[in-house]
N, C-alpha and C. Protein backbone atom coordinates (compact mmCIF):
# COMPACT_ATOMS: atom_id res chain seq x y z
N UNK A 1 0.84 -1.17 0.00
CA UNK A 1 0.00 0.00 0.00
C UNK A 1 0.89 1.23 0.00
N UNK A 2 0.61 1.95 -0.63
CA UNK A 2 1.63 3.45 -0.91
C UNK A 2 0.83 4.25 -0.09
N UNK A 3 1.36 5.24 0.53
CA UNK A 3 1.07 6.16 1.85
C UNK A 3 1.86 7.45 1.08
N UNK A 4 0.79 8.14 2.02
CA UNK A 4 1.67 9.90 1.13
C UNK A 4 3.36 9.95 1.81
N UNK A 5 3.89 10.52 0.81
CA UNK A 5 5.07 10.41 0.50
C UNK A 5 5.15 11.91 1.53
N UNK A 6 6.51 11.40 2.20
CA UNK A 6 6.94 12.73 2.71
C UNK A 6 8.47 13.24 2.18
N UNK A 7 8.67 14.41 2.48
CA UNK A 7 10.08 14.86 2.26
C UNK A 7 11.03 14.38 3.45
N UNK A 8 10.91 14.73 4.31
CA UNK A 8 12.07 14.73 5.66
C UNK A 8 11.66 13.20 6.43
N UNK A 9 10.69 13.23 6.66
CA UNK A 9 10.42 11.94 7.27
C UNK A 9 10.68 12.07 8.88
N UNK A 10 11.62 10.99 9.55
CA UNK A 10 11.73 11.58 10.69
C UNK A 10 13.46 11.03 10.82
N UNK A 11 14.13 11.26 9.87
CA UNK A 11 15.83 11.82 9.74
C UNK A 11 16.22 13.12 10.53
N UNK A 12 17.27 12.90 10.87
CA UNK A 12 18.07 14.06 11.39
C UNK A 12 19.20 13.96 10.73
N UNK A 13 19.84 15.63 10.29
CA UNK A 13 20.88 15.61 9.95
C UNK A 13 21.52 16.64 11.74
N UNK A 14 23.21 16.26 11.09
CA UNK A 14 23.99 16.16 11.89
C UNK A 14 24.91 17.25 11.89
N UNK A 15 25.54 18.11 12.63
CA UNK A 15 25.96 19.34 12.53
C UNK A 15 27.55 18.43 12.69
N UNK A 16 28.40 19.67 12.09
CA UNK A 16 29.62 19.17 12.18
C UNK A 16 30.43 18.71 13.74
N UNK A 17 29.64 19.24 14.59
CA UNK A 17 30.03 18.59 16.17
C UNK A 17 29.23 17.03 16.34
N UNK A 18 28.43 16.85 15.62
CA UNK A 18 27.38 15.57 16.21
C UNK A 18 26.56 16.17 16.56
N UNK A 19 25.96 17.53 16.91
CA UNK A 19 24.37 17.90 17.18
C UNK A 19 23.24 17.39 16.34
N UNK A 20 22.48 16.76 16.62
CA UNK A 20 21.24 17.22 15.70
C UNK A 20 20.59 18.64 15.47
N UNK A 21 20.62 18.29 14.22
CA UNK A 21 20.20 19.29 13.22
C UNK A 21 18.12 19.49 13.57
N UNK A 22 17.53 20.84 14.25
CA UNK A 22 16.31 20.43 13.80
C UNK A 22 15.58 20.28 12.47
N UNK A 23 14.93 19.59 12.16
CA UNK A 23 13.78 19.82 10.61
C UNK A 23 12.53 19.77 11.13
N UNK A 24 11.98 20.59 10.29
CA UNK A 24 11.03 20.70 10.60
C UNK A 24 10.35 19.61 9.75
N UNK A 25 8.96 18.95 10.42
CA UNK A 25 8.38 18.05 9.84
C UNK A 25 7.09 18.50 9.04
N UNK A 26 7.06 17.29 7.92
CA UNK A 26 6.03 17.91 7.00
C UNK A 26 4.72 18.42 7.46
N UNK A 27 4.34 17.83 8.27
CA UNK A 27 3.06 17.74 8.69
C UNK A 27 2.80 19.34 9.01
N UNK A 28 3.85 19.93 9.08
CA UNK A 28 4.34 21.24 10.21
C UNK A 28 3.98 21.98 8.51
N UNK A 29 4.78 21.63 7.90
CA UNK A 29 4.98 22.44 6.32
C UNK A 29 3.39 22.57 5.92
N UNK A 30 3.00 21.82 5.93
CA UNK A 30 1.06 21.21 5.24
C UNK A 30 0.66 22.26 5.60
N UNK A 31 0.73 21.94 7.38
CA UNK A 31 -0.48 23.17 7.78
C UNK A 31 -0.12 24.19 7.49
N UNK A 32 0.93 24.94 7.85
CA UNK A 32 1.59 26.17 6.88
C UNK A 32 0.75 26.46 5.93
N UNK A 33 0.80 25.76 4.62
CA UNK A 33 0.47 25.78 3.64
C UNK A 33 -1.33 25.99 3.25
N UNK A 34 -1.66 25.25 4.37
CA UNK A 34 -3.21 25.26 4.42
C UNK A 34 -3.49 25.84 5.28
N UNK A 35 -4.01 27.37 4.68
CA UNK A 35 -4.40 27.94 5.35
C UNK A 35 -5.98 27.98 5.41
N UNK A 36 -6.77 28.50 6.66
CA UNK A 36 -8.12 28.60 6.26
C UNK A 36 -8.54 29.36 5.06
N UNK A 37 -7.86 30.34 4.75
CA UNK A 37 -8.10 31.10 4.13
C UNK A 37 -8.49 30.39 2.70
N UNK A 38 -7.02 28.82 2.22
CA UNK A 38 -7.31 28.35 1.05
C UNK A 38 -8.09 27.28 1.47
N UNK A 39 -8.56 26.76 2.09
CA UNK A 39 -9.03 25.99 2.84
C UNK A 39 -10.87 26.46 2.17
N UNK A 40 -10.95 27.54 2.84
CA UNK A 40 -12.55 27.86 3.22
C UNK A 40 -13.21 28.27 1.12
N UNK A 41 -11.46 28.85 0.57
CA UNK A 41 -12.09 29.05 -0.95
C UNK A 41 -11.51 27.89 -2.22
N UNK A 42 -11.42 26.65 -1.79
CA UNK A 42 -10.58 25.26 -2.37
C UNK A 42 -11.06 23.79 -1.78
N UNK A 43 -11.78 24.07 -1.00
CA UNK A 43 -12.53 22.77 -0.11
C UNK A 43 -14.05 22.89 0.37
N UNK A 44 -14.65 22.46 1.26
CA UNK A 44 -15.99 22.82 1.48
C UNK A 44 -15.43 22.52 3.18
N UNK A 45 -14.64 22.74 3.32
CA UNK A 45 -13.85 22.56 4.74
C UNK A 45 -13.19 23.75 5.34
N UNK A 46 -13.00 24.25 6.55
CA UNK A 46 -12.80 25.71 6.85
C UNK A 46 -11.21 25.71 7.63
N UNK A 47 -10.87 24.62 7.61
CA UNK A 47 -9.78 23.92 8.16
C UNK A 47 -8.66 22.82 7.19
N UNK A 48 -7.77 22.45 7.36
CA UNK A 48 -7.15 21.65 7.35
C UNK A 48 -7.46 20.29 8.44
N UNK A 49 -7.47 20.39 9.43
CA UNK A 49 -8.13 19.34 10.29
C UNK A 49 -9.25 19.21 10.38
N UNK A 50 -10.29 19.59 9.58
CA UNK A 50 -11.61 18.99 9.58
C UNK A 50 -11.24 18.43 8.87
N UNK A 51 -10.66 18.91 7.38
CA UNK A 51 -10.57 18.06 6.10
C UNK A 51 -10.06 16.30 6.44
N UNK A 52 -8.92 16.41 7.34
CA UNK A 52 -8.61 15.11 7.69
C UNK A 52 -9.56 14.41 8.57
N UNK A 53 -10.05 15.03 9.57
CA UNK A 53 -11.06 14.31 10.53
C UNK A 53 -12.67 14.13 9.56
N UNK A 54 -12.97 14.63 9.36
CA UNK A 54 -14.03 14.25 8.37
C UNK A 54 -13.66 12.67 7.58
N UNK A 55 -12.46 12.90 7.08
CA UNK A 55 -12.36 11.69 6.16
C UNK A 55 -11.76 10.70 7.21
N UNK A 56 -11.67 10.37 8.38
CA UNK A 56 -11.44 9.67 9.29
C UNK A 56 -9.97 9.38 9.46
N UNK A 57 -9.58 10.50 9.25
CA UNK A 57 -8.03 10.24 9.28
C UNK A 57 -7.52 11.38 10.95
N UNK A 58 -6.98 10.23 11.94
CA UNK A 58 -6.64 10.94 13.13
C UNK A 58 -5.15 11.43 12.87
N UNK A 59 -4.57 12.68 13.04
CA UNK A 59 -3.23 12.96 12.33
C UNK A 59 -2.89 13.69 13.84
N UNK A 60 -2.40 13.00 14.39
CA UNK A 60 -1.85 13.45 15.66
C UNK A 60 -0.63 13.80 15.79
N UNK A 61 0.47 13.09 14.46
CA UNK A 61 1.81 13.03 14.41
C UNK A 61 2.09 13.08 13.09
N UNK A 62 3.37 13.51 13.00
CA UNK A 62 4.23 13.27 11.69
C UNK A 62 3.84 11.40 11.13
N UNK A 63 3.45 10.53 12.17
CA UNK A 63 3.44 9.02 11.76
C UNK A 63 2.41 8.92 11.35
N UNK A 64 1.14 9.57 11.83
CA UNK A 64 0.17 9.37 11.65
C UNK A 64 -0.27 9.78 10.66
N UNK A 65 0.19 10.87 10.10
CA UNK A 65 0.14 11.26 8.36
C UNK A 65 0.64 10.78 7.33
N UNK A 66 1.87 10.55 7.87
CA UNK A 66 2.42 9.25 6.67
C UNK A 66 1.80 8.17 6.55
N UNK A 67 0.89 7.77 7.40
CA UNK A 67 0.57 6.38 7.55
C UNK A 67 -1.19 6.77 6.50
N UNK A 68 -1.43 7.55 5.86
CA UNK A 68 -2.79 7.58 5.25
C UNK A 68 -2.35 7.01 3.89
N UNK A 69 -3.41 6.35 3.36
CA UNK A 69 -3.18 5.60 2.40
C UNK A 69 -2.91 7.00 0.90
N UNK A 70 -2.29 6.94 0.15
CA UNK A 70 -2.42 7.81 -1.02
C UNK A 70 -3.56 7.76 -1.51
N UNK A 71 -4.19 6.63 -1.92
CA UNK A 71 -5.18 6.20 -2.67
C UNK A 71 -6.53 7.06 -2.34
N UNK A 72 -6.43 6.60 -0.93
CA UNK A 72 -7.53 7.04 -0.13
C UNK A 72 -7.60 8.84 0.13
N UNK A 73 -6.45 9.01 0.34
CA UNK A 73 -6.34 10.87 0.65
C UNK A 73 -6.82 11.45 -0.79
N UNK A 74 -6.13 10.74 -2.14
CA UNK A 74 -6.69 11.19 -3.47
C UNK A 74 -8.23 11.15 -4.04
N UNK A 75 -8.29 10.35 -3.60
CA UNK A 75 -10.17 10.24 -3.36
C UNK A 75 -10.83 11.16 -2.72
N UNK A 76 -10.35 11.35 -1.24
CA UNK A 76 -10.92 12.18 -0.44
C UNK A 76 -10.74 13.80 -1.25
N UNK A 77 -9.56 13.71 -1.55
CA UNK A 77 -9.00 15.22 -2.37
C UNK A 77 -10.38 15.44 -3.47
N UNK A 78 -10.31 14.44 -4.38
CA UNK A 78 -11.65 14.55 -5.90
C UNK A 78 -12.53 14.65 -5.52
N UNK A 79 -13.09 14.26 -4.06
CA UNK A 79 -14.88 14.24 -3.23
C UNK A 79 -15.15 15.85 -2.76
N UNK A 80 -13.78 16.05 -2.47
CA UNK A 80 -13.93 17.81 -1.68
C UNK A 80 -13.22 18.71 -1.95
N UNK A 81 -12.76 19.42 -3.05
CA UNK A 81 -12.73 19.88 -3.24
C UNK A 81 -12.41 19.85 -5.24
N UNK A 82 -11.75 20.95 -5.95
CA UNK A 82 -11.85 20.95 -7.05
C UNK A 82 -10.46 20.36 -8.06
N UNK A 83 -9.31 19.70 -6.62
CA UNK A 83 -8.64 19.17 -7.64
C UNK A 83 -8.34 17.88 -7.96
N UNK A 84 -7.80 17.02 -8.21
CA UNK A 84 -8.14 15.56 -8.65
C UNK A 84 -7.46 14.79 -7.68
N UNK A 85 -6.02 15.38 -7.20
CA UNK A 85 -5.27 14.10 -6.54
C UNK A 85 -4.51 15.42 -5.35
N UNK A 86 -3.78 14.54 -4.24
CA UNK A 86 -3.25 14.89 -2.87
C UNK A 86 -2.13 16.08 -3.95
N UNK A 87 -1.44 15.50 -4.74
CA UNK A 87 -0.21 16.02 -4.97
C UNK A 87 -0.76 17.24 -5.72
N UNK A 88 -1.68 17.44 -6.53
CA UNK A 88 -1.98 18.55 -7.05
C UNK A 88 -3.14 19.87 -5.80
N UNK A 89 -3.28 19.83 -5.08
CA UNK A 89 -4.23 20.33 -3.78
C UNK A 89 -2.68 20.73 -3.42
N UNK A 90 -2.12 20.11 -2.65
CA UNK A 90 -0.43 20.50 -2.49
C UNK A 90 0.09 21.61 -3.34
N UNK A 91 0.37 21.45 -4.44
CA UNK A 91 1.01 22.32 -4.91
C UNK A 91 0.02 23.46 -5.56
N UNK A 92 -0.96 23.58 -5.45
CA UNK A 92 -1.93 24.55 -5.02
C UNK A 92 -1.98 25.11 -3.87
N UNK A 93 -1.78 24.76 -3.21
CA UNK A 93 -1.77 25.38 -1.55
C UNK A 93 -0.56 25.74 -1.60
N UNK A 94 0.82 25.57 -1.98
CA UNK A 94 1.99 25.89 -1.72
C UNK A 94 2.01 27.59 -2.64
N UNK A 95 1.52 27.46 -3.98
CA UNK A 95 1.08 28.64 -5.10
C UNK A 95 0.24 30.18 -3.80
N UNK A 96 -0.58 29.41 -3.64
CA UNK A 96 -1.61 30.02 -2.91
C UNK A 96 -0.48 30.72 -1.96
N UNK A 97 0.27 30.47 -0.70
CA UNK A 97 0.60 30.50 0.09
C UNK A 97 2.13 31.88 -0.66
N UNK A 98 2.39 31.01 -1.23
CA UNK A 98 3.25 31.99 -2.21
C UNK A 98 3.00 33.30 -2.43
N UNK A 99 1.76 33.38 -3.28
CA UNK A 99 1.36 34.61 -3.80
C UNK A 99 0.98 35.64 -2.20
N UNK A 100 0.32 34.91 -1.32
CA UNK A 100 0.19 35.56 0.07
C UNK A 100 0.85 36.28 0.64
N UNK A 101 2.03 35.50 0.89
CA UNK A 101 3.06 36.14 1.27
C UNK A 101 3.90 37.24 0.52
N UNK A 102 3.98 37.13 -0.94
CA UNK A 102 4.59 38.04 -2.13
C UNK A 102 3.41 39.59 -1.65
N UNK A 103 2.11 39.07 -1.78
CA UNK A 103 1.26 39.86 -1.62
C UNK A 103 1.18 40.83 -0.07
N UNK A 104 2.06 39.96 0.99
CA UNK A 104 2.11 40.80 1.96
C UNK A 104 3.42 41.62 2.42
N UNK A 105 4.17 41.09 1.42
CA UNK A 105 5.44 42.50 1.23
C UNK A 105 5.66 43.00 0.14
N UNK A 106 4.26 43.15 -0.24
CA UNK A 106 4.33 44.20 -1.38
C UNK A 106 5.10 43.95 -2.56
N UNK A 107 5.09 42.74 -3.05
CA UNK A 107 5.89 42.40 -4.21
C UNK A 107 5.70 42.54 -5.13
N UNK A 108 5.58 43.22 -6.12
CA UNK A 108 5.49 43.28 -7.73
C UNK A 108 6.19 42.64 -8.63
N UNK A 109 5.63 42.05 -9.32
CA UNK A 109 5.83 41.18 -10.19
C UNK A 109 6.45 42.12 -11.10
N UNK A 110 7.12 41.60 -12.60
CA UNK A 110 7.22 42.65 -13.53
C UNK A 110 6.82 41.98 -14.62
């Protein structure tokens, strides 16, 4: 069964003394990314954690998100809102989040 794919996972990198390095975990990045704001105009959900609790997914942890089936989150993605699969909602929310921020220091495009 394929499970959403993460970037960092739960690796540590290592500073040149042996410290661990923090990363931040995806789960941390998502919500970032999902904001209510794209949330309330991209879903029929006003949240990011309804969206998962609705579809019966308990995401308490970085494990517990990795552990949702792809299949199943892509489904849930095509039922609620307007784009087809996990990975495209993602990089919509990342766009979204983008322009937000460009938009809140005044960035002009040219």
């Amino acid at each position: 069964m394929k499970t959403l794919e993460t970037q960092f996972g739960h690796s540590n990198l290592l500073n040149d003394d042996g410290s661990v390095i923090g990363i931040q975990d995806d789960l941390d990045l998502i919500r970032n990314y999902f904001t209510p704001a794209f949330m309330k105009t991209h879903t029929v959900f006003s949240c990011l954690d309804d969206f998962l609790q609705s579809a019966g997914f308990l995401v308490a942890s970085q494990q517990d998100f990795e552990q949702i089936p792809l299949s199943t989150m892509n489904a849930w993605v095509q039922q609620n809102s307007q784009y087809l699969d996990w990975t495209e909602i993602v990089a919509a929310a990342g766009d979204f989040y983008f322009d937000n921020q460009m938009k809140a220091i005044k960035f002009k495009y040219i």
